[in-house]
Structure formats: structure tokens, C-alpha cells
Protein backbone atom coordinates (compact mmCIF):
# COMPACT_ATOMS: atom_id res chain seq x y z
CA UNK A 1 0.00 0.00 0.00
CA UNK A 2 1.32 3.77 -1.00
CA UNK A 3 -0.06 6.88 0.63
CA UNK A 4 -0.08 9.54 -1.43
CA UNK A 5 -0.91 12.45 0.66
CA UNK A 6 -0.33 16.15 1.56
CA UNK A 7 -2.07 19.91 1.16
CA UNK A 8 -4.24 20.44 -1.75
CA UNK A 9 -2.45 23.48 -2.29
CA UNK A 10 1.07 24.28 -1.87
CA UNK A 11 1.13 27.01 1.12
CA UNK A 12 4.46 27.77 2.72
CA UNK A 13 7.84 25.28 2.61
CA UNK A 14 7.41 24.65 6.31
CA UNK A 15 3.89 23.29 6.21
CA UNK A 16 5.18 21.20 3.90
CA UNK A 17 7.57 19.58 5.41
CA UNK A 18 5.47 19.56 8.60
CA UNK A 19 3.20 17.84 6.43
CA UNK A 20 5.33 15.42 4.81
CA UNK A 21 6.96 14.64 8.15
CA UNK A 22 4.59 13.73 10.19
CA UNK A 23 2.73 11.37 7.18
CA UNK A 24 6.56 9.38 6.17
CA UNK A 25 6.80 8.41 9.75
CA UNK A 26 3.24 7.13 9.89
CA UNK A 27 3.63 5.55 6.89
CA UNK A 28 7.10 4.41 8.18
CA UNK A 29 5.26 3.08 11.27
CA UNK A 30 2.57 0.76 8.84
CA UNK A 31 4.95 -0.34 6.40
CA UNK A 32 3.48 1.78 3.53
CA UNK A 33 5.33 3.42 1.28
CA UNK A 34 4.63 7.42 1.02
CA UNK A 35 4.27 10.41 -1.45
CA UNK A 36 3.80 13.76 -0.93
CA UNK A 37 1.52 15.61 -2.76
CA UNK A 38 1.06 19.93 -3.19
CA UNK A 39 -0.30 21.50 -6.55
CA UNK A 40 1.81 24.48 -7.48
CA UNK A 41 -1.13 25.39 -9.62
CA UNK A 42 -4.58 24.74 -9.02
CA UNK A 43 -6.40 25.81 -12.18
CA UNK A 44 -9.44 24.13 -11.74
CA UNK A 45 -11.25 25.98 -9.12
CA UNK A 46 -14.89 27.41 -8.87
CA UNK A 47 -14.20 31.15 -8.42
CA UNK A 48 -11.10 33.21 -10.18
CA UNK A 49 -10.69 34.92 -6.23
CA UNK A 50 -9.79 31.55 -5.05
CA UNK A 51 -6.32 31.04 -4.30
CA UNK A 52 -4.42 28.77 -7.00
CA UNK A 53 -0.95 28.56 -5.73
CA UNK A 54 2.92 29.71 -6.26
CA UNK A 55 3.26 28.52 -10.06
CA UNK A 56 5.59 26.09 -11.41
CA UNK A 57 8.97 27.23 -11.21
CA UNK A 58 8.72 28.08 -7.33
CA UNK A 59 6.62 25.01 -6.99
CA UNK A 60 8.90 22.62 -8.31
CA UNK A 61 11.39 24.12 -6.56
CA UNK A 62 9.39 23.57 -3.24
CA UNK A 63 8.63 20.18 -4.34
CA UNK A 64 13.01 19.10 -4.57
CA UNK A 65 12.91 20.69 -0.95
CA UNK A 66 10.28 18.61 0.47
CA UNK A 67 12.02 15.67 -1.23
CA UNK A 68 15.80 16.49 -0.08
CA UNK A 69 14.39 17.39 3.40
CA UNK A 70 11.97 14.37 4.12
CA UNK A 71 13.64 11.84 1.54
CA UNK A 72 10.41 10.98 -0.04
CA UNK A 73 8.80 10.93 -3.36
CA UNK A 74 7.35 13.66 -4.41
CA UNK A 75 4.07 14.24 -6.86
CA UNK A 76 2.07 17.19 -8.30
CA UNK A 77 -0.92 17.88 -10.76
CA UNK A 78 -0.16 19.53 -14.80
CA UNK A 79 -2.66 21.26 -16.73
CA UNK A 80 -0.83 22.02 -19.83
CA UNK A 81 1.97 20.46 -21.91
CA UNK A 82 5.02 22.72 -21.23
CA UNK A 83 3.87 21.73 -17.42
CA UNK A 84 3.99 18.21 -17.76
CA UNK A 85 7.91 18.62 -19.51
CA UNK A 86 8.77 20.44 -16.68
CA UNK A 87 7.39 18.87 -13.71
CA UNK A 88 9.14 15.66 -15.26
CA UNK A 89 12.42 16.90 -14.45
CA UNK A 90 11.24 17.04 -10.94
CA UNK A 91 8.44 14.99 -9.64
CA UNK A 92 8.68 11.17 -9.18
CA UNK A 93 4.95 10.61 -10.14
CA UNK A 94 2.64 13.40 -12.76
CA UNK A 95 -0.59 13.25 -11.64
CA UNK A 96 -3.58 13.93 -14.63
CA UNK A 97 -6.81 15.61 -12.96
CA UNK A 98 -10.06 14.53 -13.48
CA UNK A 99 -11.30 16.34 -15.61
CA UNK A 100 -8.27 16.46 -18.20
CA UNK A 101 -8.37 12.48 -18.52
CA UNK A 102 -9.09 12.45 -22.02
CA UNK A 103 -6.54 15.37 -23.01
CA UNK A 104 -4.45 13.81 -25.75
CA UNK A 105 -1.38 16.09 -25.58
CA UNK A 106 -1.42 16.28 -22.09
CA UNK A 107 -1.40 12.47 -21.70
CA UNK A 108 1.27 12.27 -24.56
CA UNK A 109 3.50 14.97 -22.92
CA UNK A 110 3.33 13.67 -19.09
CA UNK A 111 4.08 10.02 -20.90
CA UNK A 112 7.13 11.10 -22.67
CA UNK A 113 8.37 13.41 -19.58
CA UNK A 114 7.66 9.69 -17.08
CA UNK A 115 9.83 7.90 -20.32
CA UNK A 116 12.47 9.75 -19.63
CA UNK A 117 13.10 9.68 -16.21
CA UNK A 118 11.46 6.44 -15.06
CA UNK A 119 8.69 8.52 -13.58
CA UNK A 120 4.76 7.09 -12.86
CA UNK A 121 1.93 9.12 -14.59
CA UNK A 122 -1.33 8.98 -12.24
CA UNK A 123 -4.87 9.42 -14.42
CA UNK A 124 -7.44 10.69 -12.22
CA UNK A 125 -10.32 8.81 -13.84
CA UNK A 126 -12.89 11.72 -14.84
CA UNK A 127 -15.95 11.74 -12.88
CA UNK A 128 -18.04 11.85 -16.52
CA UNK A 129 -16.04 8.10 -17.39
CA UNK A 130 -16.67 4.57 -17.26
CA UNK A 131 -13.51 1.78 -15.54
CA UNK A 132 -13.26 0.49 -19.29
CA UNK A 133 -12.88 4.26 -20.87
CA UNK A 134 -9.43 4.26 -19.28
CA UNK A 135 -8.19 2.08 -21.84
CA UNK A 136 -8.04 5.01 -23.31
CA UNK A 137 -5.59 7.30 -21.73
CA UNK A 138 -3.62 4.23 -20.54
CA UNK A 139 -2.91 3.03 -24.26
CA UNK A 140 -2.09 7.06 -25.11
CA UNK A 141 0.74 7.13 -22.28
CA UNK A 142 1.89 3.68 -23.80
CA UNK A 143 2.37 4.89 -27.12
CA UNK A 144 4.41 8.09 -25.30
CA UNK A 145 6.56 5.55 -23.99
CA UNK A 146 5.35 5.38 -20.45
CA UNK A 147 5.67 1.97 -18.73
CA UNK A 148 4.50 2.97 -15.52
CA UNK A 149 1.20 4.41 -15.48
CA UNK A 150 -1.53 4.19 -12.60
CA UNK A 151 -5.27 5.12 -12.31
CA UNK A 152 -7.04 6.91 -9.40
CA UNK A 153 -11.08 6.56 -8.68
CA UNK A 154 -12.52 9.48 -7.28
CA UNK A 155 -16.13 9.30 -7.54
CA UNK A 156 -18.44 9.44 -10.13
CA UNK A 157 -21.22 12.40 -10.70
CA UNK A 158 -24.51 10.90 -9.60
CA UNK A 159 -26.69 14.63 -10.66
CA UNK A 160 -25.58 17.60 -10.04
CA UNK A 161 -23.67 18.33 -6.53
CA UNK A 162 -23.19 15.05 -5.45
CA UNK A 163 -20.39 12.30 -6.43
CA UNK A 164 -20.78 8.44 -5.51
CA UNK A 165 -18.18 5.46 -4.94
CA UNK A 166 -19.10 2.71 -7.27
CA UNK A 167 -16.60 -0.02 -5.45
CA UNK A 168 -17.95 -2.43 -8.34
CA UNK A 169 -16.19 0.08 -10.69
CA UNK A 170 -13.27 -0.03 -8.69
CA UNK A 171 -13.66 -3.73 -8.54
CA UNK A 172 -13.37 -3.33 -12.47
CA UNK A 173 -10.13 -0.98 -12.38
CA UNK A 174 -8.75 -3.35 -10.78
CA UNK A 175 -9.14 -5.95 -13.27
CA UNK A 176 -8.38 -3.20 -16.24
CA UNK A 177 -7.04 -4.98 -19.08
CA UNK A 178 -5.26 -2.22 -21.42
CA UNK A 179 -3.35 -4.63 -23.63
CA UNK A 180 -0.53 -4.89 -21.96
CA UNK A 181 -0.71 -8.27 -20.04
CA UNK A 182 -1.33 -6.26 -16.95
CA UNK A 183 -3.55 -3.89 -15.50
CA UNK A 184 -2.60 -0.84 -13.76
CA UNK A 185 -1.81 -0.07 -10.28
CA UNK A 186 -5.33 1.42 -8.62
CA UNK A 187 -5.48 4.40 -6.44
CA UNK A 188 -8.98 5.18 -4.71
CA UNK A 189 -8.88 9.29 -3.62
CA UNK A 190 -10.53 9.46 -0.51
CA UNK A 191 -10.50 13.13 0.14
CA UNK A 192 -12.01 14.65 -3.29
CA UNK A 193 -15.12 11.69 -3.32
CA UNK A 194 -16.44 13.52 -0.30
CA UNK A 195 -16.37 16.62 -2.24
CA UNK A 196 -20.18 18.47 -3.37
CA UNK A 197 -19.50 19.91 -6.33
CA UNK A 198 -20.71 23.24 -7.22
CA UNK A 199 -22.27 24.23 -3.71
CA UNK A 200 -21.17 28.07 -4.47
CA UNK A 201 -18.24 29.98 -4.62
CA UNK A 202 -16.34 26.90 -3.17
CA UNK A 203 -17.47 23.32 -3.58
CA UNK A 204 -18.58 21.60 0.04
CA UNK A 205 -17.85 18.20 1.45
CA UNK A 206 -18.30 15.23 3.54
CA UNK A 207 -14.68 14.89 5.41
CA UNK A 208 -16.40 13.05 8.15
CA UNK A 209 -17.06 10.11 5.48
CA UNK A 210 -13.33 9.85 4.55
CA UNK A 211 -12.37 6.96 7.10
CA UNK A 212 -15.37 5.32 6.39
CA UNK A 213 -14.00 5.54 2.30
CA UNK A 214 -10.24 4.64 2.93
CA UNK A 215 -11.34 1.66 5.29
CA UNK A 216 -13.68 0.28 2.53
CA UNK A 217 -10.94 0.78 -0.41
CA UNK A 218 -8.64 -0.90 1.51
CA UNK A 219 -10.84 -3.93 1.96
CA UNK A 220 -11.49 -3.75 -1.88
CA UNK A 221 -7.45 -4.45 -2.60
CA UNK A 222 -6.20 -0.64 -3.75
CA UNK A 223 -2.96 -0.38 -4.05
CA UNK A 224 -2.95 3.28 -2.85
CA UNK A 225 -4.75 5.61 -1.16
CA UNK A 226 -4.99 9.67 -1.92
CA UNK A 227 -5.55 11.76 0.67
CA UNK A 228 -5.79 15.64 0.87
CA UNK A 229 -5.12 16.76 4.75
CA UNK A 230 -3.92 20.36 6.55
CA UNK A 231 -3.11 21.04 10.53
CA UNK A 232 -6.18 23.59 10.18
CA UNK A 233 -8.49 22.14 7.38
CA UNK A 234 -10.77 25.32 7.40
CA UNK A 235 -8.03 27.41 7.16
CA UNK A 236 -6.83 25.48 3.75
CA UNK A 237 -5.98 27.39 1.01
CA UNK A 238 -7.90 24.84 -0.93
CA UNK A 239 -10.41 22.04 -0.24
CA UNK A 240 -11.30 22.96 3.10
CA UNK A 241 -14.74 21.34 2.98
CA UNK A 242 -12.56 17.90 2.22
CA UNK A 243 -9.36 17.81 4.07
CA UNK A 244 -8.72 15.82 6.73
CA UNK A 245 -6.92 17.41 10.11
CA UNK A 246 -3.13 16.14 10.10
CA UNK A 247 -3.37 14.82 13.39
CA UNK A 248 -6.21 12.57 12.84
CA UNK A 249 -4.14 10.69 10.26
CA UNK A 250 -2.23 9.00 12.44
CA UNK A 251 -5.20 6.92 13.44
CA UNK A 252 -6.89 6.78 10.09
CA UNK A 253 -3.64 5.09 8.82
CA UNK A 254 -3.58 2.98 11.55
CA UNK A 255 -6.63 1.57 10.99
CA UNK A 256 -6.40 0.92 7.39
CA UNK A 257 -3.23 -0.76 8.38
CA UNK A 258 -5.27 -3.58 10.20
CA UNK A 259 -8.13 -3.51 7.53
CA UNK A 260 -5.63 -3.88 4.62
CA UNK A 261 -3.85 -6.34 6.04
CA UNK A 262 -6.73 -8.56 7.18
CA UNK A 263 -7.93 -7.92 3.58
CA UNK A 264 -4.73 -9.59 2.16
CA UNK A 265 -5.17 -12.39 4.09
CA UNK A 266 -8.15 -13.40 2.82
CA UNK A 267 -6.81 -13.29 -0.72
């Protein structure tokens, strides 16, 4: 099991690494392995006012810190092609959003810029696609080169301002056949399917439902679990409604720990 985990939004270098910190010796604690995670841009947001982030150059610089400093992994989100080239100098995984799953040049850029380093590209399955559509952008990054790609479930829209966790869908990511002889490693993002999209300004959440999420997508067999989290959620620069408080993830981890490993017993 991998954690990938962190702020939404990249905020100052020391929350970072208080961050990071505190979530590689959890991790160190369960045996899982850990990534950090901060966007350096977040273009996708509901109002132009709200915050975005520091932009790439800073960010990826802030990223190598958190990396030299905490001796982790490190990953972040790209929006546009000349992003994905650059991040893949830096990062260790390029994560896809949502809602860019389908972007050809995107997916052929981030695959090349993963090629050349040894990197991971992580799709965010869109919350508008089927398990079997991410043939799809699996097969693109292929073609780009990219041998290690992975896909992330993070709720599906049921209507307008709600998402739902289909864990049959996830069941079916799991057994993803793109072609190659083997399917993907599967990510379930705990944090953003408690989100309610488009409840104003800033979209709302469920955070109380996240343990309830990572315990069951544990039990399912994920290989990794994505989780958003902040010492003082409602003072997030982004996802506030969603994050988790840092100091409840020692426990959450904890007891995904036990589920996940009960799980693999039974297998």
C-alpha cells in the first residue's frame, strides 16, 4: 500500500515539510510506502478569487525541498503540456486531474516526460467516465513511452452536486485490461469523493465520510490511497470542505493498516 498524501495546495515550505513529516513516519510506522503531494497550480477551481498557488517554477522548486528534506517521493498535478515537460524533471509521479483524462497532448506529454526519467503518470479517472474508458488514456501514455502508469477513482457524478463510490467500478479498475498483459496499479482518492461539487463559490464536502471511504478501499485491494489533509483544514488554502486534520491521520492510517492487512489475508 502507497499513501499519497499532503495539502491540496502548496502554502508555505514549512507546512510542507510539517506535512510530509509527520505522514513518512506514519507511513514508516505501517509499512506503507509514502508520497507527498502539493499543486503548485490549481487551475481548476470554482471562483477566479480563489487562491491557485505559487506557479511552477517556485513550486517545483518547493517540491526538490520537500524531497531532499523528508527523503520521499514527491508528486504534483499539470494542466498544460510545457507543465507536464517540466514537472518531469522534478516529480517522481505526474498526476492527470479529473477532468483532463481524455486530453491527448497532455497524456502524450506527461508520458514522454515519465519515459524519460522512469517517472509514474497517475490518471485521475474523470468523474463523466466509465472503468473500461481508461483504456483510453492508458494506451495514449503507452504509445508516449510510459511503462509505468496508474489510475485513481474518485467518484463518479450521480446529478448535479453530489459524487458516488461505485466499489464495483473499482472492482473493475482493478481488473483493467489495457493490452498490456497487466492492468494498472489502482489508487482510490478518498478526500475529493467527499467533495459536493458546485455548492457556491467553493465546492462543500463530507470529510467526516473519509475513514469510512479509505477503510472500505482498503478492503477492496487498492494499491494506494490519496488523501488531501492540513493542521487547520478550514483554514486550507484549498479544499477545506474535504481535508482531513493532520493529526487525525495517524489513526486513520492505523486503521487501514489492520483492515488492509486482514484484507490480504483473505486473498
Amino acid at each position: 500500500m502507497t499513501i499519497i498524501a499532503g495539502p491540496c495546495v502548496m502554502e508555505s515550505l514549512e507546512l510542507s515539510i510539517r506535512i510530509a513529516r509527520t505522514l513518512r513516519e506514519v507511513c514508516d510506522e505501517c509499512g506503507f510506502g509514502y508520497v507527498f503531494k502539493a499543486s503548485f497550480d490549481k487551475a481548476n477551481r470554482s471562483s477566479g478569487a480563489s487562491p491557485r498557488g505559487p506557479g511552477i517554477a517556485p513550486g517545483l522548486e518547493h517540491l526538490a525541498a520537500v524531497r531532499r528534506e523528508i527523503g520521499c517521493p514527491v508528486t504534483t498535478d499539470v494542466h498544460e503540456t510545457d507543465q507536464a515537460t517540466l514537472a518531469g524533471e522534478v516529480v517522481d509521479v505526474i498526476q492527470i486531474p479529473a477532468f483532463l483524462c481524455r486530453q491527448t497532448d497532455l497524456l502524450l506529454a506527461a508520458g514522454r516526460a515519465a519515459h524519460k526519467r522512469g517517472a509514474v503518470v497517475n490518471v485521475k479517472k474523470g468523474q463523466f467516465v466509465s472503468p473500461r474508458e481508461m483504456v483510453g488514456p492508458l494506451r495514449k501514455l503507452r504509445e508516449a513511452g510510459c511503462a509505468n502508469a496508474m489510475v485513481t477513482e474518485r467518484g463518479t457524478f450521480f446529478g448535479y452536486h453530489r459524487l458516488v463510490n461505485d466499489f464495483i467500478g473499482v472492482g473493475d479498475l482493478l481488473e483493467l485490461d489495457d493490452g498490456s498483459g497487466s492492468g494498472p496499479p489502482v489508487c482510490f482518492d478518498v478526500t475529493h469523493s467527499t467533495q459536493l461539487p458546485g455548492a457556491g463559490e467553493t465546492s462543500g464536502g463530507r470529510p467526516e465520510r473519509s475513514p469510512m471511504l479509505a477503510l472500505a478501499a482498503a478492503a477492496a485491494g487498492v494499491d494506494a490511497l490519496f488523501l488531501e489533509c492540513h493542521p487547520d483544514p478550514p483554514r486550507a488554502a484549498s479544499d477545506a470542505s474535504t481535508a482531513l486534520a493532520l493529526e487525525a491521520m495517524p489513526g486513520i492510517l492505523r486503521r487501514v493498516r489492520r483492515v488492509w492487512e486482514a484484507a490480504r489475508e483473505d486473498r
